[in-house]
Protein backbone atom coordinates (compact mmCIF):
# COMPACT_ATOMS: atom_id res chain seq x y z
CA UNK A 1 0.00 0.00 0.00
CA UNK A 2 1.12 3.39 -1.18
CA UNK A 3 1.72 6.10 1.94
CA UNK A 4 -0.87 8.42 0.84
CA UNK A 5 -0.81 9.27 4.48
CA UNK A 6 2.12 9.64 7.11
CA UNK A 7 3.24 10.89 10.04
CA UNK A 8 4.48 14.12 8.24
CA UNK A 9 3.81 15.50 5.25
CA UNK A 10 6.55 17.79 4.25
CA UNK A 11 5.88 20.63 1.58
CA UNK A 12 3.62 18.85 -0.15
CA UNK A 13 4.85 15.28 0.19
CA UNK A 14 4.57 12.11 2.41
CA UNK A 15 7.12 11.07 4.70
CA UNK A 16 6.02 7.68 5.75
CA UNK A 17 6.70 6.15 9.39
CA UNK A 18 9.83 4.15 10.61
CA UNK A 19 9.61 0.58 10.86
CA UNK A 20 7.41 -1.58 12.34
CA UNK A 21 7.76 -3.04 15.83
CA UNK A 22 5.80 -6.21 16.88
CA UNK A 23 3.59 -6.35 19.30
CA UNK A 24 3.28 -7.49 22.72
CA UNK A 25 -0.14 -7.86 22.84
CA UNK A 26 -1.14 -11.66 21.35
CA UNK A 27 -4.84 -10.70 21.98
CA UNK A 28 -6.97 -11.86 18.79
CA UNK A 29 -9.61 -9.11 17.05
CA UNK A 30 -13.11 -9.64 17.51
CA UNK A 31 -16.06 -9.06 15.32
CA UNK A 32 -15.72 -7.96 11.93
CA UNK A 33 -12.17 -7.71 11.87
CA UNK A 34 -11.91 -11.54 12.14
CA UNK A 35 -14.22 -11.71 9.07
CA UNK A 36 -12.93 -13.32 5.91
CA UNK A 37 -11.15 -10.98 3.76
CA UNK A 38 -9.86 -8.92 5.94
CA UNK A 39 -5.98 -8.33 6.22
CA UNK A 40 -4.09 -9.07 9.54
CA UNK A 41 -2.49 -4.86 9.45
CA UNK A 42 0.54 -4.49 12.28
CA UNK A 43 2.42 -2.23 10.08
CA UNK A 44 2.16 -0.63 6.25
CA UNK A 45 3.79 -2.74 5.00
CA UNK A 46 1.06 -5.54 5.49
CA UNK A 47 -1.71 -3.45 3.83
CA UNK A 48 -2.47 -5.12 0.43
CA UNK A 49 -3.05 -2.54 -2.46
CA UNK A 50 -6.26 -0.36 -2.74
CA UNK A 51 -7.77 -0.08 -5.85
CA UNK A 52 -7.59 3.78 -6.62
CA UNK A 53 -3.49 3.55 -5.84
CA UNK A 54 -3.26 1.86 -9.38
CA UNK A 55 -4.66 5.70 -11.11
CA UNK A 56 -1.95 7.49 -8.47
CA UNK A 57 1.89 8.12 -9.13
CA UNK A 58 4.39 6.38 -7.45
CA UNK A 59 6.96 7.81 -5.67
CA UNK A 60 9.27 6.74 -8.24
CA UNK A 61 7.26 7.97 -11.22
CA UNK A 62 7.68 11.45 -9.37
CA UNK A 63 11.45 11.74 -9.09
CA UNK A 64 11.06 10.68 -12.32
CA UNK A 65 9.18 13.08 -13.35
CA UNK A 66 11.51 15.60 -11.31
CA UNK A 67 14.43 14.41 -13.48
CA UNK A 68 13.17 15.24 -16.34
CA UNK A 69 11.68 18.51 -15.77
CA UNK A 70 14.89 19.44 -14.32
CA UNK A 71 17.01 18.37 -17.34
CA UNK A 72 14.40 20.17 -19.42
CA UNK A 73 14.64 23.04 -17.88
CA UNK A 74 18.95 22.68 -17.77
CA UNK A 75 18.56 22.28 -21.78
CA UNK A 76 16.38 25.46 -21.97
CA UNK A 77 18.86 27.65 -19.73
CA UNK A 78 21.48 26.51 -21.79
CA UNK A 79 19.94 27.48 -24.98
CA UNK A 80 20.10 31.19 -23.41
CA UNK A 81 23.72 31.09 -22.70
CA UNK A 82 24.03 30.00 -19.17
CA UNK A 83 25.98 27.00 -19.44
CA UNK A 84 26.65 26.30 -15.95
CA UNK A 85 23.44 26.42 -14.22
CA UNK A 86 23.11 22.86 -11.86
CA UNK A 87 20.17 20.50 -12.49
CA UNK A 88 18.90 20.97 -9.00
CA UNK A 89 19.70 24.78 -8.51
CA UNK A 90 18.61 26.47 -4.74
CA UNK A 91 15.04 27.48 -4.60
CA UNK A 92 16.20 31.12 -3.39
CA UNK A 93 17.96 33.54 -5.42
CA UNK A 94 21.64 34.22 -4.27
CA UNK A 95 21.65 37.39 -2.53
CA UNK A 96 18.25 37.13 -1.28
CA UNK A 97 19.18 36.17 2.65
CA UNK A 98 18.29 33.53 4.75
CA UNK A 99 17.76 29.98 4.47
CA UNK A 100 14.96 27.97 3.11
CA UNK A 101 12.20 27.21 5.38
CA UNK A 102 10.60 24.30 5.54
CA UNK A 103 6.80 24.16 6.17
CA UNK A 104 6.05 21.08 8.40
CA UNK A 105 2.46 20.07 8.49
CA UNK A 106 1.49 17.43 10.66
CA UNK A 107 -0.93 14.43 9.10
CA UNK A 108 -2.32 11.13 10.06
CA UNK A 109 -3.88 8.39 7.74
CA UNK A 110 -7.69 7.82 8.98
CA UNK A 111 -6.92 4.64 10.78
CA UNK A 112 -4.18 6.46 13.01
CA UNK A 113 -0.48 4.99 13.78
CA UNK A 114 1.04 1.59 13.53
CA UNK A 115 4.73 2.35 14.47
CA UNK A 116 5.03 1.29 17.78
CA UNK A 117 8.51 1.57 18.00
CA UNK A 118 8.26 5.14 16.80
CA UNK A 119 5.26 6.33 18.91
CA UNK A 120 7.65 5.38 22.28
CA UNK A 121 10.40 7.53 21.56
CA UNK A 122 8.59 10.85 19.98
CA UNK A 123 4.68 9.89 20.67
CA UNK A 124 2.78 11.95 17.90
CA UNK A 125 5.49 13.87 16.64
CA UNK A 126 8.30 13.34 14.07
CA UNK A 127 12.05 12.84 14.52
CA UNK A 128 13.75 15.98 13.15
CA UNK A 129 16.92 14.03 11.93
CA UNK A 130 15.18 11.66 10.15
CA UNK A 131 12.93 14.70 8.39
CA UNK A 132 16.02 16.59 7.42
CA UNK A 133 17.80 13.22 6.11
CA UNK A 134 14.44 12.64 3.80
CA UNK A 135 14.20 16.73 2.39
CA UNK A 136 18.38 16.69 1.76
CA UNK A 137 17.16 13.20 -0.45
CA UNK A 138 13.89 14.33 -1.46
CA UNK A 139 14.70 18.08 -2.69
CA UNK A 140 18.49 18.39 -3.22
CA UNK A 141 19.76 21.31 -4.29
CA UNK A 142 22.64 23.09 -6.20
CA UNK A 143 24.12 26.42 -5.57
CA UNK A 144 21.28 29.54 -6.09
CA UNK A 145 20.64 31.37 -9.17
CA UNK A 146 22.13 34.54 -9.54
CA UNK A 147 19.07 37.55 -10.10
CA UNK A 148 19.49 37.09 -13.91
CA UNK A 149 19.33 33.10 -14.38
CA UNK A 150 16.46 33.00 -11.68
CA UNK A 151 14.85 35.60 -13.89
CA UNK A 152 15.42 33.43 -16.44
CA UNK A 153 14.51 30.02 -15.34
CA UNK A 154 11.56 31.07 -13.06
CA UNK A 155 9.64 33.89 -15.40
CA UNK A 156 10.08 37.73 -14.21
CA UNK A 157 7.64 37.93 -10.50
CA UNK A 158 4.30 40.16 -11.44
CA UNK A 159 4.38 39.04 -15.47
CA UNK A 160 5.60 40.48 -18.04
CA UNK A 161 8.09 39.36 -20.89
CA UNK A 162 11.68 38.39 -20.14
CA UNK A 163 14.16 38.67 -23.21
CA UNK A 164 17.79 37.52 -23.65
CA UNK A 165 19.23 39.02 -26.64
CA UNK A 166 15.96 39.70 -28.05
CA UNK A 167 15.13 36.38 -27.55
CA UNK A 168 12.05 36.09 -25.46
CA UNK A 169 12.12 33.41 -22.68
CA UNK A 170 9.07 31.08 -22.61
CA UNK A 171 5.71 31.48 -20.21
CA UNK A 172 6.91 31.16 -16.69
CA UNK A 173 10.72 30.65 -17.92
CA UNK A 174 12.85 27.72 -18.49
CA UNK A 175 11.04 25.80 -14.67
CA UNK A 176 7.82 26.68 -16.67
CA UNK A 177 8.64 25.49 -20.18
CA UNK A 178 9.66 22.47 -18.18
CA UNK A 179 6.60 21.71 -16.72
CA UNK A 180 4.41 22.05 -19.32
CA UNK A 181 7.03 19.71 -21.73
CA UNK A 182 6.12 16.41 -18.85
CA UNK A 183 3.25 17.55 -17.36
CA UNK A 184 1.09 19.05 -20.34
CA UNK A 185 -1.46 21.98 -20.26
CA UNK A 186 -3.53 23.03 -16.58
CA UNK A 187 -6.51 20.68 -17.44
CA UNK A 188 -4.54 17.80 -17.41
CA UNK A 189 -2.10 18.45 -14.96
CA UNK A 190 -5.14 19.41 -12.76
CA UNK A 191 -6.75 16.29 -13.98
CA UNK A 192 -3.76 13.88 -13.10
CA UNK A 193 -3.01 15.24 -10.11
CA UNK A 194 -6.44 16.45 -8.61
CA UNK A 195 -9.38 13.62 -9.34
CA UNK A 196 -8.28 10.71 -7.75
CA UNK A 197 -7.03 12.42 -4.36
CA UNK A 198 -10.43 14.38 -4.44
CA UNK A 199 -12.28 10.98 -4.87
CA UNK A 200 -10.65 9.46 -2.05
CA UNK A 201 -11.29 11.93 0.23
CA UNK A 202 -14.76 11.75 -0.22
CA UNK A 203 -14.68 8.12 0.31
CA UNK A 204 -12.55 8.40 3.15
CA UNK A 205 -15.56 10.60 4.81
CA UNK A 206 -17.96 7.58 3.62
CA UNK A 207 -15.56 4.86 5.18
CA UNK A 208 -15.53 6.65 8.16
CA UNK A 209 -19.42 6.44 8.55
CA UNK A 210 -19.61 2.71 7.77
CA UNK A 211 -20.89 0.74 10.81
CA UNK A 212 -18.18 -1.57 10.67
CA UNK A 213 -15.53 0.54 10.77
CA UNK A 214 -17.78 2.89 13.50
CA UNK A 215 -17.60 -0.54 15.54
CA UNK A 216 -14.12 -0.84 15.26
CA UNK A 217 -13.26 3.09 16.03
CA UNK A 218 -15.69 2.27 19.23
CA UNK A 219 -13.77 -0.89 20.47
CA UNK A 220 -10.52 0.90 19.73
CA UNK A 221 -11.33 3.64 21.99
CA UNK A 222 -12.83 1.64 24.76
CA UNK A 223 -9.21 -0.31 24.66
CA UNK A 224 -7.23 3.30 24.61
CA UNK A 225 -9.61 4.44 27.71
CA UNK A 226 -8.63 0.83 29.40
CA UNK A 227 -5.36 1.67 29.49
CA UNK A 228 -5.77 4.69 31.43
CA UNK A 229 -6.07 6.81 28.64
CA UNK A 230 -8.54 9.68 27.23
CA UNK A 231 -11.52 8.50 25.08
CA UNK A 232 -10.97 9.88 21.57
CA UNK A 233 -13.65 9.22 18.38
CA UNK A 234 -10.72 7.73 16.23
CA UNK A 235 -7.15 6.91 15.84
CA UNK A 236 -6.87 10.62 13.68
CA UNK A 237 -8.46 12.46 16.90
CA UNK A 238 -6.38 11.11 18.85
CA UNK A 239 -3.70 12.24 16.78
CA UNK A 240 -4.59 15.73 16.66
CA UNK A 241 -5.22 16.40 20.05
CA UNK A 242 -3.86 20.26 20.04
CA UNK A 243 -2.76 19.21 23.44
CA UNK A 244 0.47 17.77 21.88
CA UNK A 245 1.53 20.60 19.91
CA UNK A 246 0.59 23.50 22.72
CA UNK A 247 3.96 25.72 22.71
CA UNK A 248 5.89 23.65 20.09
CA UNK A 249 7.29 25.61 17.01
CA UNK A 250 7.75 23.71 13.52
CA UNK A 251 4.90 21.22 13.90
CA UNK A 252 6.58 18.52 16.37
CA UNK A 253 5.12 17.65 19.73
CA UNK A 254 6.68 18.49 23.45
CA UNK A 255 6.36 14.19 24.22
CA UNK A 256 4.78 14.45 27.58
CA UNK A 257 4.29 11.63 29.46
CA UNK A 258 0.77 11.61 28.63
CA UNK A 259 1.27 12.22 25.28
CA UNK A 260 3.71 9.29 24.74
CA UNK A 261 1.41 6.68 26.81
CA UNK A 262 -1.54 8.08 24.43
CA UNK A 263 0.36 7.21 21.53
CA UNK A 264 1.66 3.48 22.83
CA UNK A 265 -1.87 2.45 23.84
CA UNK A 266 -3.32 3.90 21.01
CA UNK A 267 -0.76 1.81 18.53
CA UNK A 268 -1.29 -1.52 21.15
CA UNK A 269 -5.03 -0.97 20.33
CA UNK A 270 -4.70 -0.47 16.71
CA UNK A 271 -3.05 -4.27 16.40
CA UNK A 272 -4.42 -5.98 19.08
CA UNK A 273 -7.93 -4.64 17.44
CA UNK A 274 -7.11 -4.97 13.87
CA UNK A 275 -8.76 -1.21 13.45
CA UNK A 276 -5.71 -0.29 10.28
CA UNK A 277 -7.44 -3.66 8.90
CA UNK A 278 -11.21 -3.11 9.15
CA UNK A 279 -10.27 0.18 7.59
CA UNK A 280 -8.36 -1.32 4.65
CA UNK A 281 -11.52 -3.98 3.61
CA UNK A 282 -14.24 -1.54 3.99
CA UNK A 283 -12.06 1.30 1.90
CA UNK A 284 -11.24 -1.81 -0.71
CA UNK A 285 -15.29 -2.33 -1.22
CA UNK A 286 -15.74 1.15 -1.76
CA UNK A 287 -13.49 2.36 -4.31
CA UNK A 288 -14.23 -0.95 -6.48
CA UNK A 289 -18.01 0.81 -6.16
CA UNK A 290 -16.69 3.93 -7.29
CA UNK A 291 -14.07 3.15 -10.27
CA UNK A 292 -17.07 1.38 -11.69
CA UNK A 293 -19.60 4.28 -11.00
CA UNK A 294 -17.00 7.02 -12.77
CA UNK A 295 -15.05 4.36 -15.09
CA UNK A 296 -14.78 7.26 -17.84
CA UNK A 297 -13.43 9.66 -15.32
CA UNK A 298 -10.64 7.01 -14.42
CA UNK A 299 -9.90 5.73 -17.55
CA UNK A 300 -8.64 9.64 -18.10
CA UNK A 301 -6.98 9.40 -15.18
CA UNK A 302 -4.67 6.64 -16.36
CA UNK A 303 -4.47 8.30 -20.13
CA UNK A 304 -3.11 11.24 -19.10
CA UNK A 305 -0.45 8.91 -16.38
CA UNK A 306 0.90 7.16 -19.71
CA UNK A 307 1.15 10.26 -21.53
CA UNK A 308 3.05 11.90 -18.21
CA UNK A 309 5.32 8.91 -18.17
CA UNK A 310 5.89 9.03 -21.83
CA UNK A 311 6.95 12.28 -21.65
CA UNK A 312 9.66 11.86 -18.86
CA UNK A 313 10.88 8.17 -20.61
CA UNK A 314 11.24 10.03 -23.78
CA UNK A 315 13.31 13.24 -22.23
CA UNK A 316 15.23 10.48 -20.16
CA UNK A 317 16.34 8.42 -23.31
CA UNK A 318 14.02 5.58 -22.31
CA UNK A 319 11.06 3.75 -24.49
């Protein structure tokens, strides 16, 4: 199963969680999360694939797609004469002062937290080493772009036509000539990248009403408030309990106690209930439902993926 949800999402991405621990709890799930057909979920890694992740991008078709809109790009600067700008230039413009900030936005997938091994040492929060390993991997970056290239390569800021020799620079410069080359025009870009994450949403909100997985949010609490714990509607409440964040800057949590146990009892609960499981089947059921209600709408979807992925394989040198 893809992470479509983590413990952090980072400027627009996913970071998922560290690795599973096992459990200490040999209790067996009751109910419906014994039923046939539904997966045995400890960790992520045990969640079998979900329809609607077949019409998403993979991580790897992304820094694939990166790749080539960054070589792109490198051609186009060099067609104006600057010859040594890197493939993965600074975001900032030299000169400009200060260094990039990072905008750290805390998430949880609906069914809450599996890592227990995790949740003991920083409870709901994230480790900042590991989130500074994954955006030096994730976004790496060359030296900044003098006033001129950045000009150049980004589009002049307000509008307005940018010229190099009488040349004129495309729409949105070199980064936007880029973009367009890959991803095509707004529609589809909006289409590719939009639909199916809108869809699931909006199943998400009808999982989360099914009695099943009500049942299993209910038991799940009932073991959380067993262990000595607050009773919280669901794994994602729990979660976001502004309690944990009070007086922290840049989106981590302060780790209390309280917080910590929370987060343990709450990830004990999760397995010994089988909640991440219950989840998984009832999600599975309803986005077979709905790629067969908006088949046309999908079938876009994964026209406009090959024709995304065509366009990076054929700037890459690949068939």
């Amino acid at each position: 199963m893809k992470a479509r949800w983590g413990v952090l999402a980072l400027v627009g991405a996913v970071l998922a969680g560290c690795g599973s621990a096992a459990s200490g709890d040999s209790a067996s799930p009751d109910g419906s999360a014994r039923e046939s057909g539904v997966p045995r979920v400890e960790s992520k890694d045990d969640f079998p694939e979900l329809p609607l992740e077949r019409y998403e991008f993979s991580r790897g078709d992304y820094k694939r797609m990166e790749e080539a809109q960054a070589r792109t790009a490198q051609q186009c600067m060099r067609s104006f004469g600057f010859d040594d700008v890197p493939l993965h230039p600074g975001r900032r413009m030299a000169g400009s002062g200060g260094n990039r900030t990072v905008l750290a936005i805390s998430t949880v997938s609906p069914y809450g937290m599996l890592d227990l091994a995790h949740v003991r040492r920083w409870g709901y929060g994230f480790d900042p080493d590991r989130t500074t390993s994954w955006r030096e991997e994730e976004f790496p970056e060359g030296r900044p772009l003098e006033p001129r290239e950045f000009e150049v390569m980004h589009g002049r800021l307000g509008g307005g036509a940018v010229e190099v020799k009488g040349r004129k620079v495309p729409k949105g410069g070199c980064g936007g000539q880029a973009l367009r080359r890959i991803m095509g025009d707004p529609v589809k870009t909006a289409r590719v990248r939009g639909y199916v994450g809108r869809r699931t949403r909006v199943l998400d909100e009808d999982v989360a009403k099914d009695a099943r997985v009500r049942r299993a949010f209910r038991d799940w609490s009932r073991c959380v408030e067993d262990k000595g714990f607050k009773r919280y509607e669901s794994p994602a409440h729990a979660f976001r309990d502004k309690a944990w964040r009070e007086g922290v800057d840049g989106g981590n949590t302060s780790r209390t106690k309280k917080e910590l146990g929370t987060a343990v009892a709450d990830v004990e609960c999760n397995r010994k209930l089988n909640t991440a499981g219950v989840w998984w089947v009832v999600s599975d059921e309803k986005q077979r439902a709905d790629l067969r209600r908006h088949a046309s709408r999908y079938a876009a979807v994964r026209a406009d993926q090959d024709r995304v992925r065509a366009a990076a394989d054929e700037v890459l040198g690949e068939e």
